[in-house]
C-alpha atoms as a PDB file:
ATOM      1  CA  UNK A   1      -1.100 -12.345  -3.911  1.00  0.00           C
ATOM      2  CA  UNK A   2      -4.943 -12.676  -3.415  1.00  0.00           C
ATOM      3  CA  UNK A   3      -5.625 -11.093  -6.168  1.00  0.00           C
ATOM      4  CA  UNK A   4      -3.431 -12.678  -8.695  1.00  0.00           C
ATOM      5  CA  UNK A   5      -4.861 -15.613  -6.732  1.00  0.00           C
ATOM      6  CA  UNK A   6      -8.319 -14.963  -7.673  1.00  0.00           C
ATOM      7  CA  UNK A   7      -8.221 -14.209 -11.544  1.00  0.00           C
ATOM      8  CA  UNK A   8      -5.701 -17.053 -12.045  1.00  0.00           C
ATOM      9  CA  UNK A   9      -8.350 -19.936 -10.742  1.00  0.00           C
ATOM     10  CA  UNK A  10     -11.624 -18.660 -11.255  1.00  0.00           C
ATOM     11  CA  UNK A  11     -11.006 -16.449 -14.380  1.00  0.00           C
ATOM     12  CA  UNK A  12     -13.085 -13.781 -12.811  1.00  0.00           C
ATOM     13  CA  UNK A  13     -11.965 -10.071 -12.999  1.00  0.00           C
ATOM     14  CA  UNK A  14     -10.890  -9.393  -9.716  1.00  0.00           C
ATOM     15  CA  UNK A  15      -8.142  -6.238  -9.426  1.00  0.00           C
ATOM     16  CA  UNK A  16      -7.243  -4.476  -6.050  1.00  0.00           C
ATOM     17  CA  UNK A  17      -7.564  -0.573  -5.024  1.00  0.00           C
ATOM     18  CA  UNK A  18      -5.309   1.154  -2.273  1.00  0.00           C
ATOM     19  CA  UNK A  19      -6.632   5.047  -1.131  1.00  0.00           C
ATOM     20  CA  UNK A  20      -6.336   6.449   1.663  1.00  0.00           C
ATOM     21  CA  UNK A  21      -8.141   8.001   4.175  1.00  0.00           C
ATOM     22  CA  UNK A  22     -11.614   9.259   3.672  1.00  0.00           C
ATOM     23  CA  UNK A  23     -12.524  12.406   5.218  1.00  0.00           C
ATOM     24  CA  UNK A  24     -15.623  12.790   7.812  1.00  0.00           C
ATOM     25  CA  UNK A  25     -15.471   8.931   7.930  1.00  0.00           C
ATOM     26  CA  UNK A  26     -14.792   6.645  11.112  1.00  0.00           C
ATOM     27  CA  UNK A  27     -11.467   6.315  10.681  1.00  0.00           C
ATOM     28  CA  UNK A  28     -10.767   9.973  10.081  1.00  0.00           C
ATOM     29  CA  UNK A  29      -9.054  12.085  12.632  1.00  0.00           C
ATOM     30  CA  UNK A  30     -11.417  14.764  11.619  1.00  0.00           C
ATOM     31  CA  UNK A  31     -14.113  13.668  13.681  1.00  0.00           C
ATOM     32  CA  UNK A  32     -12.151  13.636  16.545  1.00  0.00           C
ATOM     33  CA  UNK A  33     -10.724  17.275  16.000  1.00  0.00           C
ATOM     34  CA  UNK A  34     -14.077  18.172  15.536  1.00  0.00           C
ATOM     35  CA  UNK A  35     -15.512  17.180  18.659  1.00  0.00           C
ATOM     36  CA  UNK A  36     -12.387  18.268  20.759  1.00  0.00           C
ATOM     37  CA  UNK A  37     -13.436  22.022  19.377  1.00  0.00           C
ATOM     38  CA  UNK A  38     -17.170  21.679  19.894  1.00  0.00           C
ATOM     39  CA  UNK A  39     -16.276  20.361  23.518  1.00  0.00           C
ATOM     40  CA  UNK A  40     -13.330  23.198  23.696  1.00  0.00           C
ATOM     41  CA  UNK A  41     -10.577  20.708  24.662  1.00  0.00           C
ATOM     42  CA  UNK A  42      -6.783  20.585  23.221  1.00  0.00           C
ATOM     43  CA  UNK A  43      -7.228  18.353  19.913  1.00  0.00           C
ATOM     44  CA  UNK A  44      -5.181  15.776  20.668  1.00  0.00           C
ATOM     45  CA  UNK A  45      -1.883  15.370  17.573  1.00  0.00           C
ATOM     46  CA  UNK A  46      -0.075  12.596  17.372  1.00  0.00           C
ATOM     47  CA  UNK A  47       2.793  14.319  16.006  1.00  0.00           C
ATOM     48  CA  UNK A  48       3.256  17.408  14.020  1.00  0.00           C
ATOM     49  CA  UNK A  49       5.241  16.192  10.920  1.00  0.00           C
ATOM     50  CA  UNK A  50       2.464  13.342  10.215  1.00  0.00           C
ATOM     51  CA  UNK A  51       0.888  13.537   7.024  1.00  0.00           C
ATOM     52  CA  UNK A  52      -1.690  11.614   5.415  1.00  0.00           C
ATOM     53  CA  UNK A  53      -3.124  11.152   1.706  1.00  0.00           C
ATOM     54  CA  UNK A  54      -6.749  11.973   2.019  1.00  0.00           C
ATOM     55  CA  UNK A  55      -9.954  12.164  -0.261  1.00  0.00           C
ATOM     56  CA  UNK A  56     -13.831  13.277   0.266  1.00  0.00           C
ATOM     57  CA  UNK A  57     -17.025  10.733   0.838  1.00  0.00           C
ATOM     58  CA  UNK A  58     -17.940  10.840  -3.099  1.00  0.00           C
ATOM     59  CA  UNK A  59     -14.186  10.663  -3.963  1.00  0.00           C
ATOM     60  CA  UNK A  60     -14.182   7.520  -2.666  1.00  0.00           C
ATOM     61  CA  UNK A  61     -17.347   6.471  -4.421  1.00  0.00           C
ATOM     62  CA  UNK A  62     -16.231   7.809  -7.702  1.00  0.00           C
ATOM     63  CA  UNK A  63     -13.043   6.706  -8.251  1.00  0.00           C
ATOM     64  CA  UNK A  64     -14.326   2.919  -7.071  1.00  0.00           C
ATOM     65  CA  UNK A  65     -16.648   3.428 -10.181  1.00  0.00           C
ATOM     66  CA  UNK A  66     -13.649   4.838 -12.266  1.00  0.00           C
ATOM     67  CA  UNK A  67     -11.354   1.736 -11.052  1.00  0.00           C
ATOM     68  CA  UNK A  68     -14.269  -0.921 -11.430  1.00  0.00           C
ATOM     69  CA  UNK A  69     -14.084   0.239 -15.314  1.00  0.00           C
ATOM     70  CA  UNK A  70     -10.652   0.802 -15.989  1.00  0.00           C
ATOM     71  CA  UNK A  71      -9.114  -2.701 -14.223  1.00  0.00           C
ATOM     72  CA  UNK A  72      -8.495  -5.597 -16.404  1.00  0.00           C
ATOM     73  CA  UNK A  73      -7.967  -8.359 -13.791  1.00  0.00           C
ATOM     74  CA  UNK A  74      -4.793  -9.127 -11.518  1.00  0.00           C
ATOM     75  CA  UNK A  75      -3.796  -5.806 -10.414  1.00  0.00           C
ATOM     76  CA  UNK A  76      -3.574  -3.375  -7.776  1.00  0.00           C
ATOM     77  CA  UNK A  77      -4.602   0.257  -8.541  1.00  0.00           C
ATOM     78  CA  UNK A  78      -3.642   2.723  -6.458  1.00  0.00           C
ATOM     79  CA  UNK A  79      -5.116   6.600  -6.250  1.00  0.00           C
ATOM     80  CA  UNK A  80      -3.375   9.627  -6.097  1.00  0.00           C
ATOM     81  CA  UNK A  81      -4.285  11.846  -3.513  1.00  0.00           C
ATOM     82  CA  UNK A  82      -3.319  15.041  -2.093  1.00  0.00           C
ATOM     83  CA  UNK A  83      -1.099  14.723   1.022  1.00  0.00           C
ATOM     84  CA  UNK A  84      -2.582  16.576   4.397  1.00  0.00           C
ATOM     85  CA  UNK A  85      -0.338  17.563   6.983  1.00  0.00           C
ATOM     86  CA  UNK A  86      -2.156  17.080  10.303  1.00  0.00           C
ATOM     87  CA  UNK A  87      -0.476  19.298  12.446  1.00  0.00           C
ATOM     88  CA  UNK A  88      -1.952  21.544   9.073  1.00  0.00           C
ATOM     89  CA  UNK A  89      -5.033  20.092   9.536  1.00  0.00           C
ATOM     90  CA  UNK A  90      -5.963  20.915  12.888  1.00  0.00           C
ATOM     91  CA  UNK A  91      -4.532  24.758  12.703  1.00  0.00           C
ATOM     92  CA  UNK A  92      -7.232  25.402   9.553  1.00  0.00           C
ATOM     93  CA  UNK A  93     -10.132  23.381  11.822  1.00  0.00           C
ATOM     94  CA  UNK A  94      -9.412  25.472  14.778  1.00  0.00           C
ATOM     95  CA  UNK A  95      -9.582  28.357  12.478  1.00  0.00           C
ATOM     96  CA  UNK A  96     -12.950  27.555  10.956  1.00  0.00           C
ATOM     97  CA  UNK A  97     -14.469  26.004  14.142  1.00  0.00           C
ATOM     98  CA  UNK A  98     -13.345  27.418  17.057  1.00  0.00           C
ATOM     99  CA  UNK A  99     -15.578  30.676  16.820  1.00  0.00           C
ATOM    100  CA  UNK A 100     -18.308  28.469  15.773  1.00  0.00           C
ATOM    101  CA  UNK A 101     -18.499  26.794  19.227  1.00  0.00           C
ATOM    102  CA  UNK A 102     -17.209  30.363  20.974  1.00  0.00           C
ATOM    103  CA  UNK A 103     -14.055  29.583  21.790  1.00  0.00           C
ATOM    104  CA  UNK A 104     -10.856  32.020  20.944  1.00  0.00           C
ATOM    105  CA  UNK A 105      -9.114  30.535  17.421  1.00  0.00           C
ATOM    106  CA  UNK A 106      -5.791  32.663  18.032  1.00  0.00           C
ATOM    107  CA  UNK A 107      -4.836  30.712  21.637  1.00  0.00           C
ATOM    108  CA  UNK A 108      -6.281  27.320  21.222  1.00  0.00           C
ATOM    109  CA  UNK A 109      -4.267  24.489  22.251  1.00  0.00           C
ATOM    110  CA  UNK A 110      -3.243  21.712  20.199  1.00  0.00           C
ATOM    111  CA  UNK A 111      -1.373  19.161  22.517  1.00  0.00           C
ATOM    112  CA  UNK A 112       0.866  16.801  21.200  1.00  0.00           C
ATOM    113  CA  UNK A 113       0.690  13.356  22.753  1.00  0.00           C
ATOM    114  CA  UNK A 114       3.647  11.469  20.657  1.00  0.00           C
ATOM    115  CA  UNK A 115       3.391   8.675  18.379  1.00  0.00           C
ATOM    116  CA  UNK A 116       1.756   5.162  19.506  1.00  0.00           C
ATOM    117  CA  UNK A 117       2.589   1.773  18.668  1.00  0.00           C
ATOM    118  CA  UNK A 118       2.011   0.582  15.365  1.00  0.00           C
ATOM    119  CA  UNK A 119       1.399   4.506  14.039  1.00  0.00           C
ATOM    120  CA  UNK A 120       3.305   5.345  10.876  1.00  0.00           C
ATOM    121  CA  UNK A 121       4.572   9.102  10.389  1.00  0.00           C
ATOM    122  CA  UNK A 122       3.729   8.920   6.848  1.00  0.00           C
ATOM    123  CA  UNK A 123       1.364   6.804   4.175  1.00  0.00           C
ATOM    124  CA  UNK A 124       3.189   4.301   1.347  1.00  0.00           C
ATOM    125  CA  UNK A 125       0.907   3.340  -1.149  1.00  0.00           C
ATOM    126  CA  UNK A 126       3.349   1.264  -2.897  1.00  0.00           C
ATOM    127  CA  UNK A 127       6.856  -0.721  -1.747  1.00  0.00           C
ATOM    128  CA  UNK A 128       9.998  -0.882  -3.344  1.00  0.00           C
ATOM    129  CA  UNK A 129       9.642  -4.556  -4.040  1.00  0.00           C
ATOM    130  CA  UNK A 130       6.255  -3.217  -6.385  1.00  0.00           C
ATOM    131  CA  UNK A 131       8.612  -0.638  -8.363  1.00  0.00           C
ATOM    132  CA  UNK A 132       9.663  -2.813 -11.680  1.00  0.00           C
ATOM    133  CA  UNK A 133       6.223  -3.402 -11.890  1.00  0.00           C
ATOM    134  CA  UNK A 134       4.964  -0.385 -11.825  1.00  0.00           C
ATOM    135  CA  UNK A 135       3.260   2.183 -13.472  1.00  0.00           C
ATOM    136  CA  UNK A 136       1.307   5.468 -13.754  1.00  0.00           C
ATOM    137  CA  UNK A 137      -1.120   8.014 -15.606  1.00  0.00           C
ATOM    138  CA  UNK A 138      -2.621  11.441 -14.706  1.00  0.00           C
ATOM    139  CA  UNK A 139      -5.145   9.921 -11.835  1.00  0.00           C
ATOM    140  CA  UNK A 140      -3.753   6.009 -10.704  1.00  0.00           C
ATOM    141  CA  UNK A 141      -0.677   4.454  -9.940  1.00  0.00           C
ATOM    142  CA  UNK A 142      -1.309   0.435 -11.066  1.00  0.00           C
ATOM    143  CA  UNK A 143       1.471  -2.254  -9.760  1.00  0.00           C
ATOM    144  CA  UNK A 144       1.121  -5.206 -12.511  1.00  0.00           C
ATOM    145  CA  UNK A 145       0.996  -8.902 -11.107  1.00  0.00           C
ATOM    146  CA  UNK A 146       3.937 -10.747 -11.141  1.00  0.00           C
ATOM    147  CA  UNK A 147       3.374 -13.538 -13.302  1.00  0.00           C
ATOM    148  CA  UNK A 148       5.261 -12.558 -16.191  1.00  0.00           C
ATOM    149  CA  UNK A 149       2.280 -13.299 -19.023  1.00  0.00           C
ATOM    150  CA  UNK A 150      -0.428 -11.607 -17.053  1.00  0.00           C
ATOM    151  CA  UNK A 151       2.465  -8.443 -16.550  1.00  0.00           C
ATOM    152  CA  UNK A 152       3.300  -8.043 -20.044  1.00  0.00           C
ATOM    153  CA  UNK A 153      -0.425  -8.138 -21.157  1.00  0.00           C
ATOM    154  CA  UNK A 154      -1.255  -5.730 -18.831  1.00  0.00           C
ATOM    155  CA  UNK A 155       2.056  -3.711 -19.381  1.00  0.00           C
ATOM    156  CA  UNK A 156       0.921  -3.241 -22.838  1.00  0.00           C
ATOM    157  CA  UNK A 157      -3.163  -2.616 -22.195  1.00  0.00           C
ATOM    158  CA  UNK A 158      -1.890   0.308 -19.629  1.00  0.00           C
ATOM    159  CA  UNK A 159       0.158   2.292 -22.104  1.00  0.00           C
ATOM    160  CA  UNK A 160      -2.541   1.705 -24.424  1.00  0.00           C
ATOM    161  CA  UNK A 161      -4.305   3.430 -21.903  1.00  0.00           C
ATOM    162  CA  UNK A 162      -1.429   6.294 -21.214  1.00  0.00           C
ATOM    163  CA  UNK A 163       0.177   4.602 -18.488  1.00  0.00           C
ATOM    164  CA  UNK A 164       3.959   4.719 -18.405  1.00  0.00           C
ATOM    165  CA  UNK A 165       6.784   2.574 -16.544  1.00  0.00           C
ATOM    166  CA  UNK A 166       8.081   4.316 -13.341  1.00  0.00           C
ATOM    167  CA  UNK A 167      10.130   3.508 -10.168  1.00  0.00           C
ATOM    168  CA  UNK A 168       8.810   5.097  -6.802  1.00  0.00           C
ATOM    169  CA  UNK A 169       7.506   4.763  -3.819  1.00  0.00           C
ATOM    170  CA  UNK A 170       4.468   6.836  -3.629  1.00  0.00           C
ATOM    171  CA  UNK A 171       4.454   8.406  -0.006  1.00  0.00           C
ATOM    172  CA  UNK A 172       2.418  11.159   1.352  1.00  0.00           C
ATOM    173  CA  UNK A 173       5.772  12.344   3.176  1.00  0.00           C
ATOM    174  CA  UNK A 174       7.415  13.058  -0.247  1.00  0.00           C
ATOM    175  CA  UNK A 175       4.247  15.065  -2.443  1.00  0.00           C
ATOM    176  CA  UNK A 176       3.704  18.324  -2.000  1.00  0.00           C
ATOM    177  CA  UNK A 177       1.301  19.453   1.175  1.00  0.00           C
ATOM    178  CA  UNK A 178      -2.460  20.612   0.973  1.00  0.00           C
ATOM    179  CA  UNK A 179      -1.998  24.494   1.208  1.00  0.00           C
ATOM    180  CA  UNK A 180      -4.614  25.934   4.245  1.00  0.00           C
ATOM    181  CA  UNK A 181      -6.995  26.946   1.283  1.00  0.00           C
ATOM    182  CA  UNK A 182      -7.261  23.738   0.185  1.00  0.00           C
ATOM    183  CA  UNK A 183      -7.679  22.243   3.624  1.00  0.00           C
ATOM    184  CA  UNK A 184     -10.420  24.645   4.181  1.00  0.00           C
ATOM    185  CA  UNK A 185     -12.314  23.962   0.360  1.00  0.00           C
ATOM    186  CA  UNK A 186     -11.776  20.225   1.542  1.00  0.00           C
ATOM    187  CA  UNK A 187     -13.459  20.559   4.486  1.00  0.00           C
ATOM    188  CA  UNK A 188     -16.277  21.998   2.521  1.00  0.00           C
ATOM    189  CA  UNK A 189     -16.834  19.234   0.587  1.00  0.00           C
ATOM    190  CA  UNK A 190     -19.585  17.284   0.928  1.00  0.00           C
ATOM    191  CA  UNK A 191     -19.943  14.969   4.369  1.00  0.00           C
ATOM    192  CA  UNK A 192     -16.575  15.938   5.656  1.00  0.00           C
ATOM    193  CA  UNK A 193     -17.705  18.257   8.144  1.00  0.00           C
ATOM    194  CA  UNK A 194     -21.839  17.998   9.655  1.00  0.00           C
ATOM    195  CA  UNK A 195     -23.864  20.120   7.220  1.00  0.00           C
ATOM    196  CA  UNK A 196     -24.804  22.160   9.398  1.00  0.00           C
ATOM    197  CA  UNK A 197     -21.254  23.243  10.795  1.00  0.00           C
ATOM    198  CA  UNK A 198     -20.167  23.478   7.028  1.00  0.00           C
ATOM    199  CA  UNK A 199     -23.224  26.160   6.970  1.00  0.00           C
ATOM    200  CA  UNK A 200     -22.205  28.374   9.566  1.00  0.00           C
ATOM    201  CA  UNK A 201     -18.720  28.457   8.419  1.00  0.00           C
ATOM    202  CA  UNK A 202     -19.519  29.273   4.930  1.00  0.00           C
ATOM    203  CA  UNK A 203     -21.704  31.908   6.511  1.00  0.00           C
ATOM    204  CA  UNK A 204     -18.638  33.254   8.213  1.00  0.00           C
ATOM    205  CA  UNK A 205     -16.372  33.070   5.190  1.00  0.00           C
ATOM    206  CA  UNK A 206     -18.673  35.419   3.370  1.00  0.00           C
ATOM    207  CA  UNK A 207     -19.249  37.887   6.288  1.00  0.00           C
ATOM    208  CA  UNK A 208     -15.670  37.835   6.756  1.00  0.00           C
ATOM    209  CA  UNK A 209     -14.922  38.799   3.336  1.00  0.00           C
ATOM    210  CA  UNK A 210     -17.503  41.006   2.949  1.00  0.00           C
ATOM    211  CA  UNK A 211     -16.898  43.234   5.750  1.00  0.00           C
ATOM    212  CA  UNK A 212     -13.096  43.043   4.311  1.00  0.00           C
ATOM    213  CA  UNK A 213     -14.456  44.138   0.819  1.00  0.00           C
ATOM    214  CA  UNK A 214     -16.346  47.110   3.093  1.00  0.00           C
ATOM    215  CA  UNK A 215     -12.858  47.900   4.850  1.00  0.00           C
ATOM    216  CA  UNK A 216     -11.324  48.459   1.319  1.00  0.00           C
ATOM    217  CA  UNK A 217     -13.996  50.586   0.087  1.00  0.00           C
ATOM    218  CA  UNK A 218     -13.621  52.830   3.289  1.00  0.00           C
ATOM    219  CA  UNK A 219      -9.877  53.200   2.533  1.00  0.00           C
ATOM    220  CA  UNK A 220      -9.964  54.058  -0.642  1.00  0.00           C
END
């Protein structure tokens, strides 16, 4: 492992960090959904049961800070994330969008093009050959090294730290699915969306809700 690799020969304090996919970014499908609205074509899905983990611009930035502190040297730290269904995904952006760019939200077509080579239906952070080393707190999952001083000094810094021993394979098919509120506070966040889309459909949010509040008033 490079990383082992690293500390072992140079003595410097070198540690891994697995995340997933940051929204807004190049490698985000978000982008792509985006544009397919603006331009009023079907957003292309690769399949509906995908799911992804996913995290925001400053996220990212933070918990790179957070990890940079926390890692002693030889191991991998991995973040947990909320798990986004894309079929989910594009059924909130078409929601918020759509009307944006003038286009109807209830009939919009999302087209389904199958899965490619090499495309996974789901994210694995860690492997079952990583399990016995293992473990976890309230914000990272860390997989020791495997050289068995190194693992039991860091076995014992980490539950210093509140880590404890566990055996899984962290997936974003097995945890629990962004709800379409989150999705749409997600896509709110900061550089996920252009500013000046995430503008409008605040704007829209709060005339929506206030001619709702209006509605109420009226029944009553």
């Amino acid at each position: 492992m490079p990383t082992e690799t690293t500390y072992q020969n140079q003595g410097t304090r070198t540690a891994s960090l697995r995340f997933g996919n940051i929204g807004g970014s190049s490698g985000s499908v978000i982008p792509r959904f985006h544009e397919a609205i603006k331009l009023g074509v079907p957003i292309p899905l690769t399949d509906p049961n995908m799911t992804h983990f996913v995290m925001t611009p400053r996220q990212a930035s933070d918990l790179v800070l957070s990890s940079a502190i926390l890692a002693q040297g030889g191991e991998i730290l991995i973040a947990k994330m909320p798990s986004l269904r894309i079929r989910d995904l594009a059924v909130e952006m078409v929601r918020m969008l759509a009307t944006h760019y003038g286009w109807d939200p209830v009939n919009y077509p999302i087209e389904v093009k199958g899965i490619r080579a090499g495309e996974k239906l789901k994210e694995e952070l860690t492997s079952e050959a990583e399990n016995h080393r293992l473990m976890s707190n309230g914000r990272f999952l860390c997989v020791l090294p495997e050289a068995p001083e190194r693992q039991k000094h860091l076995r014992a810094r980490y539950q210093n730290e509140g880590f404890k021993t566990i055996a899984r394979i962290y997936s974003s098919e097995s945890e629990p699915p962004m709800t379409p509120q989150q999705i749409r506070e997600f896509l709110l966040q900061q550089d996920v969306l252009p500013e000046s889309v995430q503008q409008a459909c605040t704007q829209t949010r709060v005339d929506t809700e206030t001619h709702a509040a209006r509605q109420t008033e009226v029944a009553l």
